[in-house]
C-alpha atoms as a PDB file:
ATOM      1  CA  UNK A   1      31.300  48.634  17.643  1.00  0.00           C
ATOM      2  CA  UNK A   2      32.555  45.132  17.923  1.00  0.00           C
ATOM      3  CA  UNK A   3      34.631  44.464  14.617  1.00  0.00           C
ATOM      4  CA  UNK A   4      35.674  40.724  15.576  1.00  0.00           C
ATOM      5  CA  UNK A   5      35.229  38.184  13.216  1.00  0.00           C
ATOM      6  CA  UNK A   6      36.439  35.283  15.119  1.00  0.00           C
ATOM      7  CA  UNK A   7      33.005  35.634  17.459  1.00  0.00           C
ATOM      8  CA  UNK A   8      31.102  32.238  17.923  1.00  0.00           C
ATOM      9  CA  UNK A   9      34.109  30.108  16.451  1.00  0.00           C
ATOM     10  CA  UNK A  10      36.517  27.802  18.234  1.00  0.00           C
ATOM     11  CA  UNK A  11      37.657  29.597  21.457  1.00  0.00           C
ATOM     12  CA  UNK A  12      41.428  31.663  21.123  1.00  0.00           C
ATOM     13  CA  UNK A  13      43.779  31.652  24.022  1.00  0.00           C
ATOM     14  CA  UNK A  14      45.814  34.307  24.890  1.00  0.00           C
ATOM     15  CA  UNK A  15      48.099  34.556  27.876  1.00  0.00           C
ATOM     16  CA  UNK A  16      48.724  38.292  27.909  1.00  0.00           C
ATOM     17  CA  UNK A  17      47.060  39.027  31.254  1.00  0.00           C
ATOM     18  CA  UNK A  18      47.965  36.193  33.217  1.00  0.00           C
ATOM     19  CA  UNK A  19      48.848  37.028  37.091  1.00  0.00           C
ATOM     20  CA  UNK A  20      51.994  37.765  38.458  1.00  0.00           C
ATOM     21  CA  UNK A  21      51.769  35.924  41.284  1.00  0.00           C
ATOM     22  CA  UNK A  22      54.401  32.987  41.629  1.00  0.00           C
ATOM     23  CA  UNK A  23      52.369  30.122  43.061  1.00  0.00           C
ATOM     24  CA  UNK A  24      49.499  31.004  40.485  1.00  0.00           C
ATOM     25  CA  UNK A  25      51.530  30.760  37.076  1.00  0.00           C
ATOM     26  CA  UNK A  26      53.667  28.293  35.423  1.00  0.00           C
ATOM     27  CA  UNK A  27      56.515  28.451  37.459  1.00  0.00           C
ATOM     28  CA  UNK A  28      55.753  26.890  40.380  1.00  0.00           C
ATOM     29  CA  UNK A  29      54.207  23.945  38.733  1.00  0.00           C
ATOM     30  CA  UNK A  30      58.382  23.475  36.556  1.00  0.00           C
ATOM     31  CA  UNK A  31      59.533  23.912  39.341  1.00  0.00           C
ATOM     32  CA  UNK A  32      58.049  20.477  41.326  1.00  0.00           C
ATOM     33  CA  UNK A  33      59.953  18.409  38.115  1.00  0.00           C
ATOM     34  CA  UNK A  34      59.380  15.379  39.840  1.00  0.00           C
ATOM     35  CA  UNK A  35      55.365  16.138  39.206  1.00  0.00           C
ATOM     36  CA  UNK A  36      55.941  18.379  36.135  1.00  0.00           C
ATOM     37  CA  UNK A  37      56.058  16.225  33.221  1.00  0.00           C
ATOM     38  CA  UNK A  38      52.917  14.178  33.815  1.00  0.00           C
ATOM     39  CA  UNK A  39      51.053  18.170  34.742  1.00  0.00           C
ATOM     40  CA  UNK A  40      52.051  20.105  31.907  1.00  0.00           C
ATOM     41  CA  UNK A  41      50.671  17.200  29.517  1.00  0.00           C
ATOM     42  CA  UNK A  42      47.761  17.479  31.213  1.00  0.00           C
ATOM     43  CA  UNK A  43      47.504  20.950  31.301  1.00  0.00           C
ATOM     44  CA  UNK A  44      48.448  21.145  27.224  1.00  0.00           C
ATOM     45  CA  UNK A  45      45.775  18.340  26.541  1.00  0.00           C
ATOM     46  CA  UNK A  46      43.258  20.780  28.470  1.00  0.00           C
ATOM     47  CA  UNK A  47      44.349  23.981  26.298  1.00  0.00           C
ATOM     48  CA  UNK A  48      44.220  21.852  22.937  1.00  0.00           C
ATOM     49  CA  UNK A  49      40.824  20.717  24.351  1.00  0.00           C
ATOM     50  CA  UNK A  50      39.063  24.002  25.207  1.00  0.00           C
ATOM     51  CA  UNK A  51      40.687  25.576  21.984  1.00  0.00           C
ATOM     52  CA  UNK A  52      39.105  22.999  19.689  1.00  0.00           C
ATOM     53  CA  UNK A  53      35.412  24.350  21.055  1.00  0.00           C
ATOM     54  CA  UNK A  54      32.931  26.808  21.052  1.00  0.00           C
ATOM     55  CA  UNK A  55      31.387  28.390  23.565  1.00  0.00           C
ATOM     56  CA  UNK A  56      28.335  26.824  23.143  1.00  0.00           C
ATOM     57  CA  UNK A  57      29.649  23.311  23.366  1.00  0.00           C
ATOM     58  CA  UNK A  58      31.751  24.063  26.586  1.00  0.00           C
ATOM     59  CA  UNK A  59      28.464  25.351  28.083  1.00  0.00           C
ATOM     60  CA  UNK A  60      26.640  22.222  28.081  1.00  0.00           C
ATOM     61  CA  UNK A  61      29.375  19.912  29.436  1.00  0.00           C
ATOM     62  CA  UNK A  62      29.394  19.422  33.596  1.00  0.00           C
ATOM     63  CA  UNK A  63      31.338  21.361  35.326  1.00  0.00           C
ATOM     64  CA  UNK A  64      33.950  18.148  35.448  1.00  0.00           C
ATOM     65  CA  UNK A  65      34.812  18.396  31.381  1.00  0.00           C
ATOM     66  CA  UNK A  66      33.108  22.154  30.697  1.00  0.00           C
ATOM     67  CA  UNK A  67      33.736  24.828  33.324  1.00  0.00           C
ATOM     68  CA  UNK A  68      32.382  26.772  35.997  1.00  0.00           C
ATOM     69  CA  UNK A  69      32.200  30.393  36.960  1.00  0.00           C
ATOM     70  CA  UNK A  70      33.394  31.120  40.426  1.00  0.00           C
ATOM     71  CA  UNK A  71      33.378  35.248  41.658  1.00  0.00           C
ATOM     72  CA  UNK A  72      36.031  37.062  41.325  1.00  0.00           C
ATOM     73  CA  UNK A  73      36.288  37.938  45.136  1.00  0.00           C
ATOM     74  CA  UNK A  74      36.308  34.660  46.112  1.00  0.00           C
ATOM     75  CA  UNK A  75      39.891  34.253  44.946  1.00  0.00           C
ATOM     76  CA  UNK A  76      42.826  34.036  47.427  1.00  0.00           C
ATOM     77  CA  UNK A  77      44.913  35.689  44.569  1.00  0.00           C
ATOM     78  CA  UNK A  78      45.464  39.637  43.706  1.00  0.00           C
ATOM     79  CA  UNK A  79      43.138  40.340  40.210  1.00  0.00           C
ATOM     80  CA  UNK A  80      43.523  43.759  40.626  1.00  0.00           C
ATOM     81  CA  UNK A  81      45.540  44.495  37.270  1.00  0.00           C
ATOM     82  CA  UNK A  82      43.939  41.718  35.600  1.00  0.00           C
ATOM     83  CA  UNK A  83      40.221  43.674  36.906  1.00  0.00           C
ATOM     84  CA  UNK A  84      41.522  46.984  35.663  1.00  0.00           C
ATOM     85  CA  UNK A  85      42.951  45.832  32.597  1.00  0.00           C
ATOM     86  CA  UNK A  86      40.171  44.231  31.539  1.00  0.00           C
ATOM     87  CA  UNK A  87      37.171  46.349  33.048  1.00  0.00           C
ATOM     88  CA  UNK A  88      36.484  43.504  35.507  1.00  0.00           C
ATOM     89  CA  UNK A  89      34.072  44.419  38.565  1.00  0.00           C
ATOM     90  CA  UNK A  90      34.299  42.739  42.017  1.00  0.00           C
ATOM     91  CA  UNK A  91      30.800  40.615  40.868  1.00  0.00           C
ATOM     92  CA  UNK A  92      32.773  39.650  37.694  1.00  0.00           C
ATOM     93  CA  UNK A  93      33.151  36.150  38.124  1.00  0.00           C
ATOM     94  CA  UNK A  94      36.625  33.738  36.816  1.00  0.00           C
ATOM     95  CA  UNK A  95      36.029  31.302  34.572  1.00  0.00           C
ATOM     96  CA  UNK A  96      37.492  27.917  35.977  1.00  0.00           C
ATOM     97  CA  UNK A  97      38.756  24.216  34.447  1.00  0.00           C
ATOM     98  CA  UNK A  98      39.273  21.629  35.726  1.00  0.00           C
ATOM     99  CA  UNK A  99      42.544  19.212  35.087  1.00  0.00           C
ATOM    100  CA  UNK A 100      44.681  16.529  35.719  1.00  0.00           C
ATOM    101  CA  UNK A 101      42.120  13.893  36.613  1.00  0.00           C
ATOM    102  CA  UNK A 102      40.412  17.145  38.789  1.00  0.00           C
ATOM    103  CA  UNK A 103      43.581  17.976  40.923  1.00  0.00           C
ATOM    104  CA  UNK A 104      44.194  21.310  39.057  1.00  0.00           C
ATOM    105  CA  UNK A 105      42.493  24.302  38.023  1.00  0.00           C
ATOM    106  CA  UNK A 106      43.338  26.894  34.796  1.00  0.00           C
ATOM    107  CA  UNK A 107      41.467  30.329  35.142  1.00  0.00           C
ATOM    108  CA  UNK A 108      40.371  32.292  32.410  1.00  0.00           C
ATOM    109  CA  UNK A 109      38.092  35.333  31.580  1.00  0.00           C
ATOM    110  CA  UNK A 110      36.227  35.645  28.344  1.00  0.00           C
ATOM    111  CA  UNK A 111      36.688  38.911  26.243  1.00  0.00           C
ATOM    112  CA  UNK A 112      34.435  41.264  26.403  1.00  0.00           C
ATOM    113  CA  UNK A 113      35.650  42.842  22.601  1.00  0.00           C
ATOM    114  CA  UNK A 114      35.871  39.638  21.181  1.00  0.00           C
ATOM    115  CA  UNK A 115      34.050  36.500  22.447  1.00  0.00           C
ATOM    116  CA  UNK A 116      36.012  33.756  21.001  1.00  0.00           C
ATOM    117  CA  UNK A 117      39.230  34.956  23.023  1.00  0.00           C
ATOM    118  CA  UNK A 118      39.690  33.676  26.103  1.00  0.00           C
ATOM    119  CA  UNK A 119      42.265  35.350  28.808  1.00  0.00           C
ATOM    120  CA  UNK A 120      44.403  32.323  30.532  1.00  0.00           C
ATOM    121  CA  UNK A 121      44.855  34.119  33.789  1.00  0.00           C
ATOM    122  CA  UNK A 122      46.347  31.777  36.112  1.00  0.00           C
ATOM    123  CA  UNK A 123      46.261  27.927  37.155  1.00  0.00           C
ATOM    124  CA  UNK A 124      45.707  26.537  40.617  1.00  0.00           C
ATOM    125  CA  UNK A 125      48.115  23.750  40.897  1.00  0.00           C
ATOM    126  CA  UNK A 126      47.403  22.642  45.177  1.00  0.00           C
ATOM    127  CA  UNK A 127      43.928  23.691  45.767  1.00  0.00           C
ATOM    128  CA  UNK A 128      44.535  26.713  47.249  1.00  0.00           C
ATOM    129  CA  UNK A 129      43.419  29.899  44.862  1.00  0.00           C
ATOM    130  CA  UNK A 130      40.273  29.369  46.151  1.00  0.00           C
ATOM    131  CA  UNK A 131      37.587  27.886  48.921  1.00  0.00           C
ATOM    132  CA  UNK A 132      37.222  24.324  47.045  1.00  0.00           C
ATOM    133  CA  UNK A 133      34.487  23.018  49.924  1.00  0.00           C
ATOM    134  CA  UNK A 134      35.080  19.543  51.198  1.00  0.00           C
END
């Protein structure tokens, strides 16, 4: 039984499964300070953005403002805790936004209990979490 009344409002981020992995969290991003500033602003515009929304209107934005879903396995980071932790499957896929004028990526994973909550799980700060094509 799913007891959550926050379901279909404005989305809820929570940080409580992000990765452990240093060049996928916050840290490596403070510690480039010459880059930093002019990131994290970006990066807090993006959360104030997405946590202003529902679902619904993220879902019919591109890809470029909205998000897309990318599998889980075709990450270049370890989501095993996150996956066990939050009954993730290797066909689960990552949900993934886009930043800082499209140089940067923040990864999240919706809630299964409660749909407005969404899991910040890591951030992609050099292209390299993930095949980006060319």
């Amino acid at each position: 039984m799913n007891n959550c009344i926050a379901n279909n409002n404005h989305i809820i981020l929570s940080f409580k499964y992000s990765v452990k992995s240093k060049d996928y969290t916050m840290n490596k991003i403070t510690k480039a300070r010459d880059k930093c500033n002019k990131i994290i602003q970006k990066l807090f515009e993006k959360l104030e953005e997405i946590s202003g929304l529902t679902w619904i209107e993220l879902q019919n934005r591109p890809k470029e403002t909205g998000y897309e879903m990318i599998p889980i396995s075709e990450f270049n980071i370890n989501f095993d805790t996150i996956k066990q932790e939050l009954n993730l499957s290797d066909d689960s896929k990552i949900i993934v936004f886009r930043f800082n004028n499209q140089k940067c990526r923040l990864f999240g994973v919706r809630s299964h209990e409660c749909s407005s909550i969404l899991y910040i799980v890591g951030y992609d700060w050099d292209y390299s979490a993930y095949d980006h094509g060319s």
